[in-house]
Protein backbone atom coordinates (compact mmCIF):
# COMPACT_ATOMS: atom_id res chain seq x y z
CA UNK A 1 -153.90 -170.29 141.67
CA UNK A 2 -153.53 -173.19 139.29
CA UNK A 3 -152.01 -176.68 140.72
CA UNK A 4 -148.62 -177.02 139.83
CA UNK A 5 -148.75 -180.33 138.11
CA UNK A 6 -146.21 -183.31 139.31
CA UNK A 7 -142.92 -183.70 137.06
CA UNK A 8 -143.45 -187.73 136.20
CA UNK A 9 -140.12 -189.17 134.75
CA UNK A 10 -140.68 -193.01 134.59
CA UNK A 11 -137.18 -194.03 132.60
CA UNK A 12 -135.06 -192.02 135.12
CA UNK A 13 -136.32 -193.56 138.23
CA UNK A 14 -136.69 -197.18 136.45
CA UNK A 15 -133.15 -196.60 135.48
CA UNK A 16 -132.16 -197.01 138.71
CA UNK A 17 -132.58 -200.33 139.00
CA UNK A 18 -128.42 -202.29 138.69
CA UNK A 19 -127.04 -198.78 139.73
CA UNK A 20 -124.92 -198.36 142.51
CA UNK A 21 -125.68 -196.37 145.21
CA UNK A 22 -124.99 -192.87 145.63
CA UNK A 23 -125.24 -192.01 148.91
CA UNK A 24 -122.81 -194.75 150.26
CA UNK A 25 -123.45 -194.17 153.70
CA UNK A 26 -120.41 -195.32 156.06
CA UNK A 27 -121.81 -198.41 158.07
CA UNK A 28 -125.47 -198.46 156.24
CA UNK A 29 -124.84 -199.05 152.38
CA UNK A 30 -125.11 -202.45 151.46
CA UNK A 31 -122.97 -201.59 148.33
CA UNK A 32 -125.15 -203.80 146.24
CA UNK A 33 -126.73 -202.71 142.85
CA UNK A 34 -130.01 -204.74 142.98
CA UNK A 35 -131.87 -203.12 145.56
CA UNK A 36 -130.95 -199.07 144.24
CA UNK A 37 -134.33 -197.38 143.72
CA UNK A 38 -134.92 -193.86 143.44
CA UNK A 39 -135.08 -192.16 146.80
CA UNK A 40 -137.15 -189.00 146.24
CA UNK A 41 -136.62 -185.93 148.45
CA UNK A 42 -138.28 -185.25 151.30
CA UNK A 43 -138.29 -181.67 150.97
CA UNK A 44 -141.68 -179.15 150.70
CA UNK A 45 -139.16 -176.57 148.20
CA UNK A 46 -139.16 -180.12 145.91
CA UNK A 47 -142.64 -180.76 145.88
CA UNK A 48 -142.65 -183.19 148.72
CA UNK A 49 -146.01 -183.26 150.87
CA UNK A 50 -148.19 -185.13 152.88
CA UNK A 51 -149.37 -187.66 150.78
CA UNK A 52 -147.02 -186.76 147.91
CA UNK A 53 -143.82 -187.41 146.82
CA UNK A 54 -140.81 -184.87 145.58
CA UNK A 55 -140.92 -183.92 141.82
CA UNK A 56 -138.86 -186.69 140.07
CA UNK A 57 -135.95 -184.66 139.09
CA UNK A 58 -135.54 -184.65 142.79
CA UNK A 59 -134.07 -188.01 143.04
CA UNK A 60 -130.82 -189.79 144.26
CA UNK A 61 -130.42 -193.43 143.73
CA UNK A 62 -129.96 -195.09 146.36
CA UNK A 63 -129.42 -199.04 147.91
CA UNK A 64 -132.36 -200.16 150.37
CA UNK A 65 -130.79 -199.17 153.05
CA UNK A 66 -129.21 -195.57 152.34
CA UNK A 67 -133.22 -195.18 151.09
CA UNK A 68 -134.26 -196.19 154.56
CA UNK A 69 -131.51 -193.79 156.01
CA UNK A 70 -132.16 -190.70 153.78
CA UNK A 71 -136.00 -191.18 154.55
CA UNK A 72 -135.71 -191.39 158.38
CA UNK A 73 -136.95 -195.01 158.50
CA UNK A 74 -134.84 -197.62 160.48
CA UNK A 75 -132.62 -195.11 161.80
CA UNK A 76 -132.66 -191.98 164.22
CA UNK A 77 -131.11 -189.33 162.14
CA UNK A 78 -132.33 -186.28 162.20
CA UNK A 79 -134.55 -184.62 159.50
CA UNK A 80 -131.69 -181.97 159.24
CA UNK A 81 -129.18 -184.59 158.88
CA UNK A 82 -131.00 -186.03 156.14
CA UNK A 83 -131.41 -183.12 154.21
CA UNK A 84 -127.92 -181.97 154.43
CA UNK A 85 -126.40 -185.41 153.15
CA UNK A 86 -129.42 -185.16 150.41
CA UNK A 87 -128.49 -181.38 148.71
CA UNK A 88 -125.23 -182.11 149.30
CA UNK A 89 -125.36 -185.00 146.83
CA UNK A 90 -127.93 -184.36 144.64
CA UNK A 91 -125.68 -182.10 142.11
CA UNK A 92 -123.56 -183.98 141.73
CA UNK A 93 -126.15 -186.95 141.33
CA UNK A 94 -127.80 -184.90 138.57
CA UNK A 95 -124.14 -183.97 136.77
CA UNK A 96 -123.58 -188.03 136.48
CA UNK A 97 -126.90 -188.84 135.09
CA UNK A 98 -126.01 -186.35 132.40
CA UNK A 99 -122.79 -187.36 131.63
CA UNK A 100 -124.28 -191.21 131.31
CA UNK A 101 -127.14 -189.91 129.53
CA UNK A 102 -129.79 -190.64 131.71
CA UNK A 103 -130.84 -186.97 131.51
CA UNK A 104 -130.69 -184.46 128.87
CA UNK A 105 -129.85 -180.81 128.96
C-alpha cells in the first residue's frame, strides 16, 4: 500500500502569525496575537503519529498557551479533553479561514 503523502500548507499555518486565538481557553489564553501558531491535531484519523504531525488542514490557531493546553503540555488535561475542545472547534475554525480567505473551496 502506497504512503499517503503529508498535506504541506506553508501560507495557512504562517498566516497564523497576528491572529487571535481560537481556542480562548477560560483561565489559560493569554489573549495576545503574537504568540498564535498553528496547533496541529493530535489525532491518528488526522494523520498525527509518532514522530509526525497532523495533516495541515488539521489546524487551529492558537496563543502559546491554549497550544500548550490543546497539546497536553503544562497542564493535566486529559487526552479526551483535548480532543473534544479540538473537533469541537475546528469547523468552525475552518468556516472562518474561508470566509477571510485564508482557504479556498
Amino acid at each position: 500500500m502506497p504512503k499517503e503523502p503529508r498535506l504541506l500548507m506553508p501560507k495557512f499555518l504562517a498566516a497564523a502569525r497576528g491572529q487571535e486565538c481560537f481556542l480562548q481557553i477560560h483561565g489559560v489564553c493569554d489573549h495576545g496575537t503574537e504568540t498564535t501558531v498553528a496547533a496541529h491535531s493530535e489525532q491518528y484519523c488526522h494523520g498525527h503519529c509518532r514522530g509526525k504531525k497532523a495533516h495541515d488542514i488539521f489546524i487551529i490557531y492558537a496563543c502559546v498557551n491554549c497550544h500548550d493546553w490543546i497539546d497536553g503540555r503544562r497542564y493535566d488535561i486529559s487526552k479526551d479533553e483535548r480532543t473534544a475542545l479540538f473537533n469541537s472547534q475546528w469547523p468552525w475554525f475552518i468556516a472562518w479561514a474561508v470566509r477571510e480567505g485564508l482557504l479556498k473551496c
